[in-house]
PDB file of N, CA and C in Angstrom:
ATOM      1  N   UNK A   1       1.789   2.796  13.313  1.00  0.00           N
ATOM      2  CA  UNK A   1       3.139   2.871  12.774  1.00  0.00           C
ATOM      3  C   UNK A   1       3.909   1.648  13.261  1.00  0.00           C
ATOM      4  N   UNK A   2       4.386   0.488  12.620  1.00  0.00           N
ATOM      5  CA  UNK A   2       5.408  -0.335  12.726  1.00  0.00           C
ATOM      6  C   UNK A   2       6.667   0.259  12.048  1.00  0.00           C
ATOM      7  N   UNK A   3       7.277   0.387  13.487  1.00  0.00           N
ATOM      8  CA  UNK A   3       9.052   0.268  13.175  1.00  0.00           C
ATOM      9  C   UNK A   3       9.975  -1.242  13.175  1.00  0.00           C
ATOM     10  N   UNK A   4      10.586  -1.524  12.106  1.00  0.00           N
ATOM     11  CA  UNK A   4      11.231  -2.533  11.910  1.00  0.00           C
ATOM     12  C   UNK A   4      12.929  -2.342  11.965  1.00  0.00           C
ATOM     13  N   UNK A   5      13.665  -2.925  12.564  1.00  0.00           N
ATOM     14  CA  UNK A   5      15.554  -2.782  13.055  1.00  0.00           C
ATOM     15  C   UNK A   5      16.315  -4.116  12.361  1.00  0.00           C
ATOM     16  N   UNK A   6      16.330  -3.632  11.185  1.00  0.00           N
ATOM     17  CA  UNK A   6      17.085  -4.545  10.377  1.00  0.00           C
ATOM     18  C   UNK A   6      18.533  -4.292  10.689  1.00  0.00           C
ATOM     19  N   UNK A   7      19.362  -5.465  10.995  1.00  0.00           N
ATOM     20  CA  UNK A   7      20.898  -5.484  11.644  1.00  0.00           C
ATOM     21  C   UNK A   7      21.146  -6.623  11.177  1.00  0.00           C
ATOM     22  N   UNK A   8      22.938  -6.666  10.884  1.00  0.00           N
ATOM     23  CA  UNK A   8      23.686  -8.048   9.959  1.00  0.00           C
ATOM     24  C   UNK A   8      23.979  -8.576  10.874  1.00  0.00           C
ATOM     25  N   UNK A   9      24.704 -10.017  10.796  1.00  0.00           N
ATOM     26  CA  UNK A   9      25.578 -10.506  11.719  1.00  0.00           C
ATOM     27  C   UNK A   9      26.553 -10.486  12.763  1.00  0.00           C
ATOM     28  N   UNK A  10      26.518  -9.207  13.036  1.00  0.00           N
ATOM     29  CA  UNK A  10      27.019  -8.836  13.620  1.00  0.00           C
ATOM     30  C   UNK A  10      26.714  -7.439  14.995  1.00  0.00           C
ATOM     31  N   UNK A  11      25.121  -7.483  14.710  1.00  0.00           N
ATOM     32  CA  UNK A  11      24.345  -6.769  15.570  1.00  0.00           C
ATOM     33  C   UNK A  11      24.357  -5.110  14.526  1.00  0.00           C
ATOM     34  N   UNK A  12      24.656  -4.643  13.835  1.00  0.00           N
ATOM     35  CA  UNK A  12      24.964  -3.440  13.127  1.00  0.00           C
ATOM     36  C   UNK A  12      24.390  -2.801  12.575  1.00  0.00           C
ATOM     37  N   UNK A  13      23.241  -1.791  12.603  1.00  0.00           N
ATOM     38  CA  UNK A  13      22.457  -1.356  11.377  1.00  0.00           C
ATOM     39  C   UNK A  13      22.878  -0.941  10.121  1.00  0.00           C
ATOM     40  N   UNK A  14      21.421  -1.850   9.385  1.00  0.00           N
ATOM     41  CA  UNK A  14      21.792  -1.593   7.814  1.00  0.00           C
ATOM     42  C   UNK A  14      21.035  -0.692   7.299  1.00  0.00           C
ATOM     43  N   UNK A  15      22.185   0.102   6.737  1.00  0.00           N
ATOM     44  CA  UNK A  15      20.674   1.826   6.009  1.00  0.00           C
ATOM     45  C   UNK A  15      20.777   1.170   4.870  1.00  0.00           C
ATOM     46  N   UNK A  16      19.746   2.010   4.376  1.00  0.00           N
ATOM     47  CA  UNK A  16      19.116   1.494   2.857  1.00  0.00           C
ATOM     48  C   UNK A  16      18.534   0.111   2.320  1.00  0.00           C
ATOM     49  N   UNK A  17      18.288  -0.642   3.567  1.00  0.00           N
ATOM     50  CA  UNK A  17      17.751  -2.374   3.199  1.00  0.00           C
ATOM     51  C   UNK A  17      15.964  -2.499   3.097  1.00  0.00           C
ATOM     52  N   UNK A  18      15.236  -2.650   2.169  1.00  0.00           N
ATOM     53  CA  UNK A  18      14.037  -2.423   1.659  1.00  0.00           C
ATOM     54  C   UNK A  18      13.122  -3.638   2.513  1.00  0.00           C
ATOM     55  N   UNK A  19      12.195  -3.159   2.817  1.00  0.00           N
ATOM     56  CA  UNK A  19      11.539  -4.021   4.181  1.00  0.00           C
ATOM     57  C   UNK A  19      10.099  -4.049   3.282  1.00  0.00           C
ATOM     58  N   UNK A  20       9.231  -4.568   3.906  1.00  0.00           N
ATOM     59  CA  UNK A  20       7.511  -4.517   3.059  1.00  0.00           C
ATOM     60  C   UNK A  20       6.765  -5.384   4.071  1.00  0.00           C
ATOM     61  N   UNK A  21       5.908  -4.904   3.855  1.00  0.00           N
ATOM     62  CA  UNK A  21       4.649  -5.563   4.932  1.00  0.00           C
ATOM     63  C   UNK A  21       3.250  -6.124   4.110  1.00  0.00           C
ATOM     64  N   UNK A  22       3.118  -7.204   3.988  1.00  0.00           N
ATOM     65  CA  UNK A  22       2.115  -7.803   2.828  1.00  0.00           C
ATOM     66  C   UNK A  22       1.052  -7.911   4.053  1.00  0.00           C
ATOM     67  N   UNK A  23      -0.375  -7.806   3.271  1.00  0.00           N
ATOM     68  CA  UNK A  23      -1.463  -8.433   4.241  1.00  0.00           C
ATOM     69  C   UNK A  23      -1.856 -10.653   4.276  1.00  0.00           C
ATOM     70  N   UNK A  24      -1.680 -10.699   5.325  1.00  0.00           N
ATOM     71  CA  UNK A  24      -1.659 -12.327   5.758  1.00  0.00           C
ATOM     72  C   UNK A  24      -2.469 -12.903   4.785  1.00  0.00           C
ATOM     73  N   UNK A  25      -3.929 -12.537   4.003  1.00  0.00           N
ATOM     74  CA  UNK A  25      -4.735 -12.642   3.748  1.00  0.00           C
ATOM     75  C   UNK A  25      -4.035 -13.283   2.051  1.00  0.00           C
ATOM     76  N   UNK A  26      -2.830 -12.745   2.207  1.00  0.00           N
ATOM     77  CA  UNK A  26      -2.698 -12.662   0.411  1.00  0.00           C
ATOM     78  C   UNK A  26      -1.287 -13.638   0.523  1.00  0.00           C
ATOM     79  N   UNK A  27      -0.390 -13.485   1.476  1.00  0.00           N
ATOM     80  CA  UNK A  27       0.908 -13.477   2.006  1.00  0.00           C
ATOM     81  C   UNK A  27       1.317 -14.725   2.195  1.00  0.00           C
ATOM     82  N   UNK A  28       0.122 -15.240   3.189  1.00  0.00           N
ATOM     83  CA  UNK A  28       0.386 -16.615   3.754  1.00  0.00           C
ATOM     84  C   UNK A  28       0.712 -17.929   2.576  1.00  0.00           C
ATOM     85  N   UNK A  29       0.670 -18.069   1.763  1.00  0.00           N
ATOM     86  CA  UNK A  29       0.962 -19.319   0.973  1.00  0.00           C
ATOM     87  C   UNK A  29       1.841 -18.979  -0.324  1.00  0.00           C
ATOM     88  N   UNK A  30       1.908 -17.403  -0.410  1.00  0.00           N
ATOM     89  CA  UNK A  30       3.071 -17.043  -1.588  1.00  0.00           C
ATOM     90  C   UNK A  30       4.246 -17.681  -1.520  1.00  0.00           C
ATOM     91  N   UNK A  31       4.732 -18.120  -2.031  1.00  0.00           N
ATOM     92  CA  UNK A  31       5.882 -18.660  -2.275  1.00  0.00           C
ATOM     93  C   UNK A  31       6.953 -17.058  -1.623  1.00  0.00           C
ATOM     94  N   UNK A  32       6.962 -16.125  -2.959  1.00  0.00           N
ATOM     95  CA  UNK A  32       7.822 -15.191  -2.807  1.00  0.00           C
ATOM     96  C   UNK A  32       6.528 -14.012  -3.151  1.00  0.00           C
ATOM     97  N   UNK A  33       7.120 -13.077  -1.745  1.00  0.00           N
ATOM     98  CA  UNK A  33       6.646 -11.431  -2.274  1.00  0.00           C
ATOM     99  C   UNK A  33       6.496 -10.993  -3.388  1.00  0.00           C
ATOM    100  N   UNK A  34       5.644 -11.620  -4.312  1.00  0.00           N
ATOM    101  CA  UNK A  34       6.071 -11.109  -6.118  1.00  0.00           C
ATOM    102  C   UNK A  34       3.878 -10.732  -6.427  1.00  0.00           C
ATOM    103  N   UNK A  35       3.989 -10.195  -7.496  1.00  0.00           N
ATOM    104  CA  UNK A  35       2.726 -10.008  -8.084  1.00  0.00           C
ATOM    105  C   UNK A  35       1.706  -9.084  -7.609  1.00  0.00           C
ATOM    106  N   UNK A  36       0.665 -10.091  -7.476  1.00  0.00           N
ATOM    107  CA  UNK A  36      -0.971  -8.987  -6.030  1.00  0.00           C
ATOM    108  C   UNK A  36       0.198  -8.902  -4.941  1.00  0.00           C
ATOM    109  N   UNK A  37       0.982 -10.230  -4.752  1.00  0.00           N
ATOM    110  CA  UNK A  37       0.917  -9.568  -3.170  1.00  0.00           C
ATOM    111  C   UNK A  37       2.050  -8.165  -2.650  1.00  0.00           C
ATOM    112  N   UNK A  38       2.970  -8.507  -3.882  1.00  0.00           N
ATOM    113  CA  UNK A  38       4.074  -7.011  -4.190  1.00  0.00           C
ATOM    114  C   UNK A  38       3.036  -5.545  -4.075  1.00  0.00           C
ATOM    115  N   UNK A  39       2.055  -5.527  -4.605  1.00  0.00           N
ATOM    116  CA  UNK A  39       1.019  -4.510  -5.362  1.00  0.00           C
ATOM    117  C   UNK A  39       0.335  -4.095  -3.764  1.00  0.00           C
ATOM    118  N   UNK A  40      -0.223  -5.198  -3.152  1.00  0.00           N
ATOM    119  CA  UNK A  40      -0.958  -4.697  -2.033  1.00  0.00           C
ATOM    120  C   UNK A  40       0.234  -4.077  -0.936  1.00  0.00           C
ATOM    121  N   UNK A  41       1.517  -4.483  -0.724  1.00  0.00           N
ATOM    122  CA  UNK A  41       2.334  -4.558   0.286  1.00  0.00           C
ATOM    123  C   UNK A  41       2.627  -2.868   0.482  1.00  0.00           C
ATOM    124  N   UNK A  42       3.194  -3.168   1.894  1.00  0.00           N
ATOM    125  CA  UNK A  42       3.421  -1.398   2.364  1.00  0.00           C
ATOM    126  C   UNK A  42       5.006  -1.403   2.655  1.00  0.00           C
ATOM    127  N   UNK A  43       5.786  -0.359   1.554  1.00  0.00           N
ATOM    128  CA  UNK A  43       7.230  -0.709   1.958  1.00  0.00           C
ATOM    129  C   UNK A  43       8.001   0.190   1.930  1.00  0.00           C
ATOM    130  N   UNK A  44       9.262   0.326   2.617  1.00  0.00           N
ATOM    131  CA  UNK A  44      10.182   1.210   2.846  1.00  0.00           C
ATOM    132  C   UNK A  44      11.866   0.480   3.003  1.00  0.00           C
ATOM    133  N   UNK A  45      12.636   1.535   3.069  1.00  0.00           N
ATOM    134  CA  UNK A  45      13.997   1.413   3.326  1.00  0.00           C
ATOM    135  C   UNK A  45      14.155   2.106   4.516  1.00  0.00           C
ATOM    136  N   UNK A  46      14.818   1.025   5.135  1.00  0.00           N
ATOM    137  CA  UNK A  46      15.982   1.278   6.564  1.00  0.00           C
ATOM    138  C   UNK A  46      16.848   2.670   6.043  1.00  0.00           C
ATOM    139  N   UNK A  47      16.603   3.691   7.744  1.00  0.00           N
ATOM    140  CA  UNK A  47      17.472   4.951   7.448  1.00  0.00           C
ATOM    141  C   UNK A  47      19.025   4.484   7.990  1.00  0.00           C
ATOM    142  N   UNK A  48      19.731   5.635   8.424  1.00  0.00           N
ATOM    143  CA  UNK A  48      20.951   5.150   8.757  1.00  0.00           C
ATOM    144  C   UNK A  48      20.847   4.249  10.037  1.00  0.00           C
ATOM    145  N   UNK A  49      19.752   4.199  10.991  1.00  0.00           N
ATOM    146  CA  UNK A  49      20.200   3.904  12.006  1.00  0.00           C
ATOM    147  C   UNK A  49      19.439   1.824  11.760  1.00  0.00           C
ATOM    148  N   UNK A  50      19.089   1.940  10.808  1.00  0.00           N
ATOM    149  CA  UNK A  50      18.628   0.773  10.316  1.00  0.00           C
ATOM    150  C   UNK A  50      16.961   0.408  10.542  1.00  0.00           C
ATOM    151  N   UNK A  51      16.664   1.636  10.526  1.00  0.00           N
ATOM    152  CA  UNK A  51      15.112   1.257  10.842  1.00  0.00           C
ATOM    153  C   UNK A  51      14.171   2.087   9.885  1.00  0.00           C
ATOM    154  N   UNK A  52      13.182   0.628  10.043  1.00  0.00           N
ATOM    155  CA  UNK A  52      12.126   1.458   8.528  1.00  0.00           C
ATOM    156  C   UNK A  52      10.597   1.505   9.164  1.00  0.00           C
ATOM    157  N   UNK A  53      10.252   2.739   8.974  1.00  0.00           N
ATOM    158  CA  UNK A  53       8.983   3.197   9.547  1.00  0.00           C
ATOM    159  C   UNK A  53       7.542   3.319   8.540  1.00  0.00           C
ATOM    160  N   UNK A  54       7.081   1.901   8.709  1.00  0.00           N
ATOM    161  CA  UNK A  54       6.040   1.754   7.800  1.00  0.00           C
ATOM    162  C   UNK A  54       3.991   2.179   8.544  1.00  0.00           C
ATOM    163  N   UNK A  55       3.984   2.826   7.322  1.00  0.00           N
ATOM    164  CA  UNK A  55       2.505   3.473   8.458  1.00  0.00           C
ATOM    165  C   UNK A  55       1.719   2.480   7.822  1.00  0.00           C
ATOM    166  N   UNK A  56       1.114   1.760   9.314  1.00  0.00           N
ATOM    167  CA  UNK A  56      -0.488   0.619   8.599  1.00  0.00           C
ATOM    168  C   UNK A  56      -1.586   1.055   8.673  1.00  0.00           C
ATOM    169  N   UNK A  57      -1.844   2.573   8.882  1.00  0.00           N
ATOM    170  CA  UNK A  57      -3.196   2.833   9.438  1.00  0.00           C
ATOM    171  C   UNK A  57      -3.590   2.077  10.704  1.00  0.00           C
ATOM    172  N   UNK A  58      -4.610   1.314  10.297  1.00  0.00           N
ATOM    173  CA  UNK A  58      -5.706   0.725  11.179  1.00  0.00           C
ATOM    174  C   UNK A  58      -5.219  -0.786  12.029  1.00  0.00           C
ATOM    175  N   UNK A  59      -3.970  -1.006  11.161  1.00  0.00           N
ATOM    176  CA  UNK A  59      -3.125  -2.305  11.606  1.00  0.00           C
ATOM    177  C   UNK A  59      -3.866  -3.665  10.884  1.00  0.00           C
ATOM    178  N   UNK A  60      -3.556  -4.945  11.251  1.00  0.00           N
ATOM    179  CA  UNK A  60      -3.914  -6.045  10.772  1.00  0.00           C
ATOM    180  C   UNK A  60      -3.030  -7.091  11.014  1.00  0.00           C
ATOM    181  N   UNK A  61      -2.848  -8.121  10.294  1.00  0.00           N
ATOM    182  CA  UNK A  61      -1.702  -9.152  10.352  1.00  0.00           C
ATOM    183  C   UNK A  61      -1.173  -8.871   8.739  1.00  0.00           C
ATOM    184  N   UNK A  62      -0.139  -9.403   9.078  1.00  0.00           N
ATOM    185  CA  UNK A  62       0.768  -9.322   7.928  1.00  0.00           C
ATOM    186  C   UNK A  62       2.078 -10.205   7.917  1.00  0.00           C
ATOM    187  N   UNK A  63       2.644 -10.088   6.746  1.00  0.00           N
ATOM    188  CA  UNK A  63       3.924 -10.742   6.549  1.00  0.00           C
ATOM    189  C   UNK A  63       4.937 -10.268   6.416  1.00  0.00           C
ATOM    190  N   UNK A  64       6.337 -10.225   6.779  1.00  0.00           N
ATOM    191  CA  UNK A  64       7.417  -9.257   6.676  1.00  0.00           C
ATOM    192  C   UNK A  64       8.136 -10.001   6.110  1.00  0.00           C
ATOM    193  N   UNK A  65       8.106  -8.903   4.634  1.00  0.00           N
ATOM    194  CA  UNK A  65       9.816  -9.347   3.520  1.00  0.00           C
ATOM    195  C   UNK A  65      11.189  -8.397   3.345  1.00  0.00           C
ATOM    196  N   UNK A  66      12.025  -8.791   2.997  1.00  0.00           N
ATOM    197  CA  UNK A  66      13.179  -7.553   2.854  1.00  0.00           C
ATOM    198  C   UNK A  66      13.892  -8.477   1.762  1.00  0.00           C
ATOM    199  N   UNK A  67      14.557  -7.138   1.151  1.00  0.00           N
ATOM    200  CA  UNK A  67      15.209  -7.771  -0.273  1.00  0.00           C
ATOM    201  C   UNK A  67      14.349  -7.043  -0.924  1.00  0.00           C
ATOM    202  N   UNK A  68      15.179  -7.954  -2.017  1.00  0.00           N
ATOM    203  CA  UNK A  68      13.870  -7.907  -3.441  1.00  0.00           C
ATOM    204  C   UNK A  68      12.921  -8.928  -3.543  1.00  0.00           C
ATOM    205  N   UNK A  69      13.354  -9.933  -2.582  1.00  0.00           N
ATOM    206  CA  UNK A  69      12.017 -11.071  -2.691  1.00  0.00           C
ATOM    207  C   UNK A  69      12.257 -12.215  -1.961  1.00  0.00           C
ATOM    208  N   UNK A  70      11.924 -11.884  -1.012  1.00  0.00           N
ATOM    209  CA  UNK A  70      12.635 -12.890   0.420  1.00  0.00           C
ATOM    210  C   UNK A  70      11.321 -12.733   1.774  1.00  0.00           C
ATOM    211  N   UNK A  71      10.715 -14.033   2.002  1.00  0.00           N
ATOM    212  CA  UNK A  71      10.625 -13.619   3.185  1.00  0.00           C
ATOM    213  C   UNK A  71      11.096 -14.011   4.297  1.00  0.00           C
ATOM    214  N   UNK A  72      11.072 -12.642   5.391  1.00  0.00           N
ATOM    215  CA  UNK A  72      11.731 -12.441   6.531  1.00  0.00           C
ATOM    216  C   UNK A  72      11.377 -13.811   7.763  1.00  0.00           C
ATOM    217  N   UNK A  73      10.066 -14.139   7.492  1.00  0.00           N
ATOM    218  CA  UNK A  73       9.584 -14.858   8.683  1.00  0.00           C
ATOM    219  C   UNK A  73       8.278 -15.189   8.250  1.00  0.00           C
ATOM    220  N   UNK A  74       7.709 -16.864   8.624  1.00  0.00           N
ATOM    221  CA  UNK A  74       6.899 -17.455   8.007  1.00  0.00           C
ATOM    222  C   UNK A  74       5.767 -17.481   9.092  1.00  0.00           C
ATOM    223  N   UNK A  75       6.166 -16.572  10.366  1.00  0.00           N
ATOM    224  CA  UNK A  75       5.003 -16.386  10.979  1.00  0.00           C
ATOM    225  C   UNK A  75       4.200 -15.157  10.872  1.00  0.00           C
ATOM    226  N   UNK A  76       2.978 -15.120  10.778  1.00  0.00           N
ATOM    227  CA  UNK A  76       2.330 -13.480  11.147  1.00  0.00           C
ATOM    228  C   UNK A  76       2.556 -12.660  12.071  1.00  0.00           C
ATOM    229  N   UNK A  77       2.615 -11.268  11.917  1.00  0.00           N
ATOM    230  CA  UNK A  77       2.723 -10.193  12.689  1.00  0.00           C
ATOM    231  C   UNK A  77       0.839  -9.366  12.718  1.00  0.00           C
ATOM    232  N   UNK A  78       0.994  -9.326  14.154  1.00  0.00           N
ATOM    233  CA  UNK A  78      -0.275  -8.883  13.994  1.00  0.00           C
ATOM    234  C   UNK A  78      -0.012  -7.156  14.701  1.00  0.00           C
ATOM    235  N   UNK A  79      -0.417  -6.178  14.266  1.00  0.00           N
ATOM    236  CA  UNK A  79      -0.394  -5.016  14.391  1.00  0.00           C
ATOM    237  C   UNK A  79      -1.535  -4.199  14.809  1.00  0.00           C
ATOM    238  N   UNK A  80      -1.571  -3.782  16.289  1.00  0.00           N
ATOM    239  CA  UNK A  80      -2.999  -3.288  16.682  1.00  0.00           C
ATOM    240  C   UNK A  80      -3.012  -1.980  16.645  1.00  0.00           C
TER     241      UNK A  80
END
């Protein structure tokens, strides 16, 4: 289980902000979260307290987007 704490400028949680977890494998050179790699990705929305609880099973590396098509960070997350 990766939990993710999406917060604005101001340190604050945001409910309802749509998070996704792509596998590295597909992730790494996309331009934008769109297509296979939308299709393979594992995603959720932030509850009130601003956190989104995405289950990876077995874990892996991956890429973290939020929005509708943004990514969060151009480094991998690796999940054991």
């Amino acid at each position: 289980m990766l939990e993710l704490t999406v917060l604005d400028g101001r340190g604050r949680p945001v409910p309802g902000f749509s998070v996704a977890v792509a596998p590295w494998e597909l992730a790494e050179k996309a331009l934008a979260p769109a297509g296979d790699v939308r299709k393979k990705a594992v995603a959720s929305r932030t509850d009130d307290l601003g956190v989104a609880r995405l289950n990876l099973g077995e874990g892996g590396t991956y890429r973290v987007a939020g929005g509708p098509g943004l990514w969060l960070d151009d480094a991998p997350l690796t999940v054991t």
